[in-house]
C-alpha atoms as a PDB file:
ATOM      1  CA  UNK A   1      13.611  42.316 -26.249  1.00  0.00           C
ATOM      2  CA  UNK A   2      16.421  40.298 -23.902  1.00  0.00           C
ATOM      3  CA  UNK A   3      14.259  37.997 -21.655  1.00  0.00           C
ATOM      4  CA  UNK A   4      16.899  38.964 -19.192  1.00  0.00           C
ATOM      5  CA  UNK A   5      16.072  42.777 -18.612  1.00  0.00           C
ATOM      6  CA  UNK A   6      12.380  41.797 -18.117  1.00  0.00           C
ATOM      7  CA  UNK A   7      11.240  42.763 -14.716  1.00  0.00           C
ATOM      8  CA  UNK A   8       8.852  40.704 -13.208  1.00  0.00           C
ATOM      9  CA  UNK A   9       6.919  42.701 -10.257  1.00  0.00           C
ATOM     10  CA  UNK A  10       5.766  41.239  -6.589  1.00  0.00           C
ATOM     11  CA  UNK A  11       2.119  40.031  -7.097  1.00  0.00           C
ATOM     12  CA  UNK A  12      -0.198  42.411  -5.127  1.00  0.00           C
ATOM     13  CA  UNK A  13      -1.379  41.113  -1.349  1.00  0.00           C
ATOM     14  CA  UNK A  14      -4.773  41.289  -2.044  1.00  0.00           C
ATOM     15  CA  UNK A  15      -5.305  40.619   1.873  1.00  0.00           C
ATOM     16  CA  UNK A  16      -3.203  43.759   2.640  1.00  0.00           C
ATOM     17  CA  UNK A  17      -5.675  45.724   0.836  1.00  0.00           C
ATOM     18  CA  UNK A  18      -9.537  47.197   1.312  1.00  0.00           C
ATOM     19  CA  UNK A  19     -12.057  44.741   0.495  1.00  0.00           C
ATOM     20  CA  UNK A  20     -14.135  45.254  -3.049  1.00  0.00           C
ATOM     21  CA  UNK A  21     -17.440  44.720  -0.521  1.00  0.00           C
ATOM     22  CA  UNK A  22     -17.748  46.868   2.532  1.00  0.00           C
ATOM     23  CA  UNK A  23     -21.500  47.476   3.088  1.00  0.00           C
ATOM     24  CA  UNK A  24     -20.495  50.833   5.234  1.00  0.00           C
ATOM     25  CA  UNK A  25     -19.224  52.056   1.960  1.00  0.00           C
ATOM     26  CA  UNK A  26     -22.549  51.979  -0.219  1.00  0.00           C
ATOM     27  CA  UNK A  27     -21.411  51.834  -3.729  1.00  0.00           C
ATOM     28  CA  UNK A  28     -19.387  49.022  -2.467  1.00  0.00           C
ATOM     29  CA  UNK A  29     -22.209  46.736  -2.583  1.00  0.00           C
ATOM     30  CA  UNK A  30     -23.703  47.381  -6.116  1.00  0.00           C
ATOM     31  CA  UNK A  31     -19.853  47.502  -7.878  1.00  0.00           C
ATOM     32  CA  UNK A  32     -17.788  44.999  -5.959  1.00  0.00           C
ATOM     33  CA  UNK A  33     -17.646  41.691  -7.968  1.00  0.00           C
ATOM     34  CA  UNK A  34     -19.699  38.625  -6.984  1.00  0.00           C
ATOM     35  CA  UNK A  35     -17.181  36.094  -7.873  1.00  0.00           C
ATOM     36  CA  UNK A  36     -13.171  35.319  -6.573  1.00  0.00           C
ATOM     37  CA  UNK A  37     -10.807  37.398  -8.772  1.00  0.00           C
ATOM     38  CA  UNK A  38      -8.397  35.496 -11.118  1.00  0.00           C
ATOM     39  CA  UNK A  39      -4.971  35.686 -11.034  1.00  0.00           C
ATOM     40  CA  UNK A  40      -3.074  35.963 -14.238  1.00  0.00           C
ATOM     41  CA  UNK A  41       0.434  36.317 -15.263  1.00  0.00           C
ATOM     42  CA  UNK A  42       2.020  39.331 -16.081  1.00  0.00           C
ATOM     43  CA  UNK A  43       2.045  40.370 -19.829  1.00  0.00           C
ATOM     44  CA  UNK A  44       5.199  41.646 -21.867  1.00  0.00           C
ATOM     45  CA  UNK A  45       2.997  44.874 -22.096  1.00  0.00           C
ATOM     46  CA  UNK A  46       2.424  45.106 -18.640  1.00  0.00           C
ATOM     47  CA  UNK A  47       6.188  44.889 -17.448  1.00  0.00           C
ATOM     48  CA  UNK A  48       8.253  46.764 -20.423  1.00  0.00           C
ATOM     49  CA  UNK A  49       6.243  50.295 -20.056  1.00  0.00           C
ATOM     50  CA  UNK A  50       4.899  53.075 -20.663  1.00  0.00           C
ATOM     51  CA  UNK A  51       7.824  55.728 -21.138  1.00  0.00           C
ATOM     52  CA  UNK A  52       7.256  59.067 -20.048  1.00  0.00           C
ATOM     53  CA  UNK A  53      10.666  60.325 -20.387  1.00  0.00           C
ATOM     54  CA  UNK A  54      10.400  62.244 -23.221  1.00  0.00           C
ATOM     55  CA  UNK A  55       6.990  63.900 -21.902  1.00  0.00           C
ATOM     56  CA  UNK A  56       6.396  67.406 -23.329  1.00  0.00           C
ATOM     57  CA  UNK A  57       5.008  69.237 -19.971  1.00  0.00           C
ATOM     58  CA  UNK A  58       3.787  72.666 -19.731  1.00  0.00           C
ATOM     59  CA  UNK A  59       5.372  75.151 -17.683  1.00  0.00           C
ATOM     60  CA  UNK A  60       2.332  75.318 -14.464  1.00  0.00           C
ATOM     61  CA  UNK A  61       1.300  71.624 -15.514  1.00  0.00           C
ATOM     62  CA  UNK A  62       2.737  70.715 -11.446  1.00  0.00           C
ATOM     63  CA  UNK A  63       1.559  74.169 -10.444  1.00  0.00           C
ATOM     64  CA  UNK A  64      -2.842  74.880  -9.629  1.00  0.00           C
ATOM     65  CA  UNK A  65      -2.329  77.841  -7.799  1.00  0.00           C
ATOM     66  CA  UNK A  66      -1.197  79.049 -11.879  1.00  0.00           C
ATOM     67  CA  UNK A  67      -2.400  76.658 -14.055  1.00  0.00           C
ATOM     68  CA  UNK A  68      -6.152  78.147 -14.648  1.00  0.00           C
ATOM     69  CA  UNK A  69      -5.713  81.494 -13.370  1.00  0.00           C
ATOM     70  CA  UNK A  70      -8.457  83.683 -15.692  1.00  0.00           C
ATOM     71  CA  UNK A  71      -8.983  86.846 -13.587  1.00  0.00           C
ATOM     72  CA  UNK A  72      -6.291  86.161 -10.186  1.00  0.00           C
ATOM     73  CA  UNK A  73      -5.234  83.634  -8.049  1.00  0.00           C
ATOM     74  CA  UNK A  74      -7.681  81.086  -6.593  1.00  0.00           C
ATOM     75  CA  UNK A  75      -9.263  81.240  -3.120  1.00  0.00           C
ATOM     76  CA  UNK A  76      -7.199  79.264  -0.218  1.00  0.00           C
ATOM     77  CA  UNK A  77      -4.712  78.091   1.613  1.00  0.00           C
ATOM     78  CA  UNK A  78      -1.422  78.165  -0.527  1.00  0.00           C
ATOM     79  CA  UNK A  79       0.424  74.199   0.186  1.00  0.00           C
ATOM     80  CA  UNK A  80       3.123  72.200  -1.252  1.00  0.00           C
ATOM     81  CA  UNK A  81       2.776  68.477  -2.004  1.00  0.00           C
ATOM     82  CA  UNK A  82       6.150  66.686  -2.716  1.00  0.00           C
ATOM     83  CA  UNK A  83       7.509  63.345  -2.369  1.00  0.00           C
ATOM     84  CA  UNK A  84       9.305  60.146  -3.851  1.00  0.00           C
ATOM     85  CA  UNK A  85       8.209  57.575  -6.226  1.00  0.00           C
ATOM     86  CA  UNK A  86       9.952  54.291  -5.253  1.00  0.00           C
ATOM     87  CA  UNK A  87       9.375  50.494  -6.579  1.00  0.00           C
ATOM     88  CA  UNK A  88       8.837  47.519  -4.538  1.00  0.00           C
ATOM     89  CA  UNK A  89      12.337  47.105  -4.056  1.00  0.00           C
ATOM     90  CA  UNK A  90      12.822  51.171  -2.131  1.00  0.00           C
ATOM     91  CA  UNK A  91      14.681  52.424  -4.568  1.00  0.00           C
ATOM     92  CA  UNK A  92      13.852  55.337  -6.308  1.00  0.00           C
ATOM     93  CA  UNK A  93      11.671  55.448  -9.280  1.00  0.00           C
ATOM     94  CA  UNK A  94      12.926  58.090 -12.389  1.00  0.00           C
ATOM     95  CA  UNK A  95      10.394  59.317 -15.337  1.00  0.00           C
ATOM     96  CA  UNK A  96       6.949  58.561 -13.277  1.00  0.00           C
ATOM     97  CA  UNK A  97       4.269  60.276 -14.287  1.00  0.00           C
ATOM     98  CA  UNK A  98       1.997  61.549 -11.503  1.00  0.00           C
ATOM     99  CA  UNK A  99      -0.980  63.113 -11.753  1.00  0.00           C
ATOM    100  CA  UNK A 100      -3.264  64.959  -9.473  1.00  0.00           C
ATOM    101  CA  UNK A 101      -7.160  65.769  -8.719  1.00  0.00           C
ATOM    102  CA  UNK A 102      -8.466  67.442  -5.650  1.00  0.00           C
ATOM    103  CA  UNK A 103     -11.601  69.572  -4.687  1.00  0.00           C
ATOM    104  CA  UNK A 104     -11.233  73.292  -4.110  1.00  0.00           C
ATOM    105  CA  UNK A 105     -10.912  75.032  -0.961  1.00  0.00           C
ATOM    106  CA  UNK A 106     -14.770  75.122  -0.666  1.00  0.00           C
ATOM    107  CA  UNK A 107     -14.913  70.960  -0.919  1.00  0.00           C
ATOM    108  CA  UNK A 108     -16.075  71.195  -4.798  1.00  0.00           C
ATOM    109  CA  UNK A 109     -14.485  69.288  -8.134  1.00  0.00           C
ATOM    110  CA  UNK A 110     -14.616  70.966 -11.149  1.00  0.00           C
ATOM    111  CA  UNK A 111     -17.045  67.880 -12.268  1.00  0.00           C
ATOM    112  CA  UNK A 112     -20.740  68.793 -14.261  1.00  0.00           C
ATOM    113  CA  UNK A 113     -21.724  66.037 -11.352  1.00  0.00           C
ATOM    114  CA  UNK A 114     -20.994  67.707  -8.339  1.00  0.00           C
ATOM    115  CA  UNK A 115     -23.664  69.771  -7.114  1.00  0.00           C
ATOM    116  CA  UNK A 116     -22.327  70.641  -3.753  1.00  0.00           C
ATOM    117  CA  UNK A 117     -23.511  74.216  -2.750  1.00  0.00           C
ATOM    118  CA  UNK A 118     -19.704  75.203  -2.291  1.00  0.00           C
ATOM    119  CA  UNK A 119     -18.797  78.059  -5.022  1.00  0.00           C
ATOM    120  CA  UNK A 120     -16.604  76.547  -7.932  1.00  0.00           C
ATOM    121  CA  UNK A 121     -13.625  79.124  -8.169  1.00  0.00           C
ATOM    122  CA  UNK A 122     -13.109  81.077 -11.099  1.00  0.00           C
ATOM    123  CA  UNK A 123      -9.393  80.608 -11.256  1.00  0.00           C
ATOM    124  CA  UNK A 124      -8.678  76.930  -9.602  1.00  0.00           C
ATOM    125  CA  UNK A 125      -8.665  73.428 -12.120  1.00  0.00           C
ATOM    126  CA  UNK A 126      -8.106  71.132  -9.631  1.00  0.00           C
ATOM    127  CA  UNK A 127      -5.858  69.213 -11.808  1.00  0.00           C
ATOM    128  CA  UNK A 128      -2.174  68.709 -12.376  1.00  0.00           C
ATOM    129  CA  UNK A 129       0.476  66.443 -13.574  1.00  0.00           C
ATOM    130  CA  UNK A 130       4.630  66.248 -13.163  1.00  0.00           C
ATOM    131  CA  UNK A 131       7.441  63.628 -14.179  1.00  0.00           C
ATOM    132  CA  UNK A 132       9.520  62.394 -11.683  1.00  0.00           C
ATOM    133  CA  UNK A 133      13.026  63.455 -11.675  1.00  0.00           C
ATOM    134  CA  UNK A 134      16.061  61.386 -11.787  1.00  0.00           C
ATOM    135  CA  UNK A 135      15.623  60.569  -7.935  1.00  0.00           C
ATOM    136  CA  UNK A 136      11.811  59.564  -8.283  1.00  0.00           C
ATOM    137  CA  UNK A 137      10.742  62.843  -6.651  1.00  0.00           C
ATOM    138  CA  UNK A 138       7.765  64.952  -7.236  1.00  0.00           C
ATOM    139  CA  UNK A 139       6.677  68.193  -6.665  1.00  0.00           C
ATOM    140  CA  UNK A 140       3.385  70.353  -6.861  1.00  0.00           C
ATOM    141  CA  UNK A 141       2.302  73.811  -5.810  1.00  0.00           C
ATOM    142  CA  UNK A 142      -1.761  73.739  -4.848  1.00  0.00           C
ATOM    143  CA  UNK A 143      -4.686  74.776  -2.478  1.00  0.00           C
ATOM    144  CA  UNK A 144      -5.369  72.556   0.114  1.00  0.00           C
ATOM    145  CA  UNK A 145      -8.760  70.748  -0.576  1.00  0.00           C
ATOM    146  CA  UNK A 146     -11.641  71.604   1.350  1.00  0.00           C
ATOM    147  CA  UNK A 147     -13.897  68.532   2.945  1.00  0.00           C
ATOM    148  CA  UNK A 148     -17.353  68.029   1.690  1.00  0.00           C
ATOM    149  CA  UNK A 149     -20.569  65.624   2.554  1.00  0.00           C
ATOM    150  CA  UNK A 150     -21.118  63.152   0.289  1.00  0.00           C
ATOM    151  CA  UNK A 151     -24.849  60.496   0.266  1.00  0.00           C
ATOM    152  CA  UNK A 152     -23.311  57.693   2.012  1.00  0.00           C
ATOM    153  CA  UNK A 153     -24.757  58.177   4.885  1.00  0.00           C
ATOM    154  CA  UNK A 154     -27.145  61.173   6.768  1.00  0.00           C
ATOM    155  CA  UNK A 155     -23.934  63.170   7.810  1.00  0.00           C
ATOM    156  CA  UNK A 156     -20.766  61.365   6.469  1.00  0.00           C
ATOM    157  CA  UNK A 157     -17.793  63.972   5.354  1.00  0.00           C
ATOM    158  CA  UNK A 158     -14.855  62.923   3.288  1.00  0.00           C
ATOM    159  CA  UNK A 159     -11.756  64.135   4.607  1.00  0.00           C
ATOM    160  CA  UNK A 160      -9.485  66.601   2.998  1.00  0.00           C
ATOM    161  CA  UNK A 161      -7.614  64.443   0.335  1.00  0.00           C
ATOM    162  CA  UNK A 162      -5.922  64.674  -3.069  1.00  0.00           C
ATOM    163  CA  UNK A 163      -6.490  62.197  -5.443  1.00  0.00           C
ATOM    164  CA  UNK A 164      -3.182  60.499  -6.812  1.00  0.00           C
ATOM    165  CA  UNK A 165      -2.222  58.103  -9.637  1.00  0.00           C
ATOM    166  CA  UNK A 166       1.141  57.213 -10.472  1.00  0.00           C
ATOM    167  CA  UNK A 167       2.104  55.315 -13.667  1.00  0.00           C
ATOM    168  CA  UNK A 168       5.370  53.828 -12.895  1.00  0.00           C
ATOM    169  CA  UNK A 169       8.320  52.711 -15.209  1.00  0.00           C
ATOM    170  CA  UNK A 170       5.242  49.751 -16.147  1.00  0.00           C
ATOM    171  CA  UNK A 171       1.203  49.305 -16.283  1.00  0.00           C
ATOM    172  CA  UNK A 172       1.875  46.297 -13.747  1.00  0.00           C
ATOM    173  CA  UNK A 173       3.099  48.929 -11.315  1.00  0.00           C
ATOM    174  CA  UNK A 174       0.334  51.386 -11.759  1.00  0.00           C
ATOM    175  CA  UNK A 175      -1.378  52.733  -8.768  1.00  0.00           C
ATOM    176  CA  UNK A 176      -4.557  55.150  -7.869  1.00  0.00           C
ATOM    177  CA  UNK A 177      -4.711  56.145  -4.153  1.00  0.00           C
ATOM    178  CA  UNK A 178      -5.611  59.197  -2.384  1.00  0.00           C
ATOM    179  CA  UNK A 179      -3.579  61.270  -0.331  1.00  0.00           C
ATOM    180  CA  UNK A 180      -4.594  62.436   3.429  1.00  0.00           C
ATOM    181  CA  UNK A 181      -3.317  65.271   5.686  1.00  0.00           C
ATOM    182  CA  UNK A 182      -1.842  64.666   8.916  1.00  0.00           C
ATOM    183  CA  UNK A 183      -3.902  65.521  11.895  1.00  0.00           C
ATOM    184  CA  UNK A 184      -7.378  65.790   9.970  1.00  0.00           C
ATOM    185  CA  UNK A 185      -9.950  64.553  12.622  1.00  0.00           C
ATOM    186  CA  UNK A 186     -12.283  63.686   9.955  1.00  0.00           C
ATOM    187  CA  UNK A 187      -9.761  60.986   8.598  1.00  0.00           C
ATOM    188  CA  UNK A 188     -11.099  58.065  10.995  1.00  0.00           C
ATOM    189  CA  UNK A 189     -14.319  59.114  10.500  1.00  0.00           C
ATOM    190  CA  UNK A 190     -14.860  57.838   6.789  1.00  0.00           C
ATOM    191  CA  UNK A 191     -16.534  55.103   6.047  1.00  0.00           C
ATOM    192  CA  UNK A 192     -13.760  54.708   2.915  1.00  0.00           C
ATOM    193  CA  UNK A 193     -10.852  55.013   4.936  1.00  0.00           C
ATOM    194  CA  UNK A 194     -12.925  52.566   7.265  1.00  0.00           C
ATOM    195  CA  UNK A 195     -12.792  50.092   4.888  1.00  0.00           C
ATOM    196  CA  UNK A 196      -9.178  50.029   4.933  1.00  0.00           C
ATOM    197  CA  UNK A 197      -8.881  48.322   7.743  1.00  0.00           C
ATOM    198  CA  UNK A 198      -5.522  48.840   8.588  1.00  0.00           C
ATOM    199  CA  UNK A 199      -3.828  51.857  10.907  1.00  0.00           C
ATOM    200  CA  UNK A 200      -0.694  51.127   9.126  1.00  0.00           C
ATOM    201  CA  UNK A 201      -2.160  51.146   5.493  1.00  0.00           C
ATOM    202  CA  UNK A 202      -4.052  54.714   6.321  1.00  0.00           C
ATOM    203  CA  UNK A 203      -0.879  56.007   7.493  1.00  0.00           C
ATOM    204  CA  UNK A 204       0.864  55.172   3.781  1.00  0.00           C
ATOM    205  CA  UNK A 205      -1.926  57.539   2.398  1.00  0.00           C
ATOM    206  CA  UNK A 206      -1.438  60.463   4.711  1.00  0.00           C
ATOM    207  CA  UNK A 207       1.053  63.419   4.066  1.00  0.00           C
ATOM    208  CA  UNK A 208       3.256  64.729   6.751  1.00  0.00           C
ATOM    209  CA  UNK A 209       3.916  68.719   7.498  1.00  0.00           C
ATOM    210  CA  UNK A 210       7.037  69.352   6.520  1.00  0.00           C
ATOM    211  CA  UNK A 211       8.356  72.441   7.691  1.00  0.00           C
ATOM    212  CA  UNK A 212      11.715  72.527   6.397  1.00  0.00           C
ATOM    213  CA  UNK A 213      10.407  72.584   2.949  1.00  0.00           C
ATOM    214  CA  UNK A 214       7.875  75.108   3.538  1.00  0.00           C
ATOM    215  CA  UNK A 215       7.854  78.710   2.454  1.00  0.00           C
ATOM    216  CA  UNK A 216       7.902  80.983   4.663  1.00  0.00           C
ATOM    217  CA  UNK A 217       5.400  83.466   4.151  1.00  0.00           C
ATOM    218  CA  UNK A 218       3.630  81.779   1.193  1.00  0.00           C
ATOM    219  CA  UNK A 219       3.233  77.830   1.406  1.00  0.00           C
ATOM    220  CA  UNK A 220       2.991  74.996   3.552  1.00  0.00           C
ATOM    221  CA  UNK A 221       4.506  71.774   2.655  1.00  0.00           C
ATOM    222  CA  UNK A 222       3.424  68.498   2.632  1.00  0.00           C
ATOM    223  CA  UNK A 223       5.503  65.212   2.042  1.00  0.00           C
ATOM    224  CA  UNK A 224       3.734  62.285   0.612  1.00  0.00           C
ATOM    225  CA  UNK A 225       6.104  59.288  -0.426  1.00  0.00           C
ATOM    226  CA  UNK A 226       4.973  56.380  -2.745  1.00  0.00           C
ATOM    227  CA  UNK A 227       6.245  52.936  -2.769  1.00  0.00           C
ATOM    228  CA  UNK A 228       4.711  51.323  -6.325  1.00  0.00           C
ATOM    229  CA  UNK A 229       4.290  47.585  -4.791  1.00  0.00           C
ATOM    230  CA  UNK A 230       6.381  45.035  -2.006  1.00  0.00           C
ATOM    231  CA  UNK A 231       6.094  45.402   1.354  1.00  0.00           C
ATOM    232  CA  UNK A 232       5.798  48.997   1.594  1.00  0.00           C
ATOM    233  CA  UNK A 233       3.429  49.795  -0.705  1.00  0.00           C
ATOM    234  CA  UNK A 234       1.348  52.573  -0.517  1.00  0.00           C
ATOM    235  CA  UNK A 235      -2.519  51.486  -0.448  1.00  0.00           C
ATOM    236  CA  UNK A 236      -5.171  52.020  -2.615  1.00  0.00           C
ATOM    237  CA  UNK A 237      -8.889  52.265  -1.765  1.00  0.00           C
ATOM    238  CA  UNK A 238     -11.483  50.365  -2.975  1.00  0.00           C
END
């Protein structure tokens, strides 16, 4: 391969984001590591791919309101989530793939390890995947995640949120973050979005109401852009 069309990709700010130990944050403090993390160059595998343009999708794979419909149409409140993909640079990223896991309206995965006493619904995955287009944008159809408690602490609540990973045009530009909704007051109220740290980082993870791409009558929409790495990244959570 030309030495010449090999990107080489901002190295992270590790400052900028959550730290691996927040006590507040309980698994935090078994799973963080116990010595200073290495630094170490970026691999020819890590900068030259994957490619996910020729990525055979099925026809609801970006749509959960149909993609595990058995006897109708799951339980909730019908949204859009849409946005671009850019790289560190703000320009647009083509052939991403994104994918997407989220809770049901009740505040229950579709997980043998969540025993929440929310109903799993009959008709609702809670999982979904696109490619971006030749733009970098994205687009899914979904039910708007439900909040639900969760043992951190004797009544903490994790917001409503969708979990996102994007897998960029390399693995070096990979990212797993989750995705907020504007104007939930449970949002400061997380110890995980606590350990951000950072009003400006939480505000990269949270999706705006867009009502110009809404449908009337049907859906909500939501805009969530992604910047892969730079400046204007969008966070991750520890």
């Amino acid at each position: 391969m030309d030495a010449k069309k090999i990107r080489r990709y901002v190295p992270r700010d590790r400052n900028r984001h959550p730290p691996a130990y927040f006590p507040a944050y309980k698994t935090t403090v078994a799973r963080s590591p116990r010595l200073p993390l290495i630094s170490i160059r970026q691999s020819l595998t890590e900068v030259t791919g994957p490619d996910f343009s020729q990525l055979q999708l099925g026809p609801y794979d970006n749509d959960l309101i149909l993609n595990f419909r058995h006897t109708g149409l799951p339980i909730g409140e019908r949204i859009i989530v849409y946005g671009q993909v850019r790289d560190q640079y703000s320009k647009p990223v083509p052939n991403a793939l994104v994918e997407i896991w989220q809770a049901n309206a009740g505040g229950r995965y579709r997980h043998r390890n969540d025993n929440y006493l929310a109903p799993l619904d009959p008709n609702f995955g809670g999982v979904g995947r696109c490619v971006t287009d030749a733009q970098g944008w994205y687009r899914f159809r979904t039910i708007r995640p439900g909040p639900y408690p969760w043992p951190n602490g004797p009544n903490d609540w994790r917001p409503s949120h969708i979990h996102v990973s994007i897998t960029g045009p390399a693995i070096a530009t990979r990212l797993i973050t989750q995705m907020y909704f504007e104007g939930d007051p449970l949002i400061p109220q997380c110890p995980i979005v606590r350990s951000v740290g950072c009003q400006d980082a939480v505000d990269s993870m949270t999706a705006r109401l867009d009502m110009a791409m809404s449908m009337p009558m049907d859906c909500l929409a939501y805009r969530f852009d992604i910047t892969l790495r730079g400046e204007l990244q969008t966070y991750f959570e520890s």
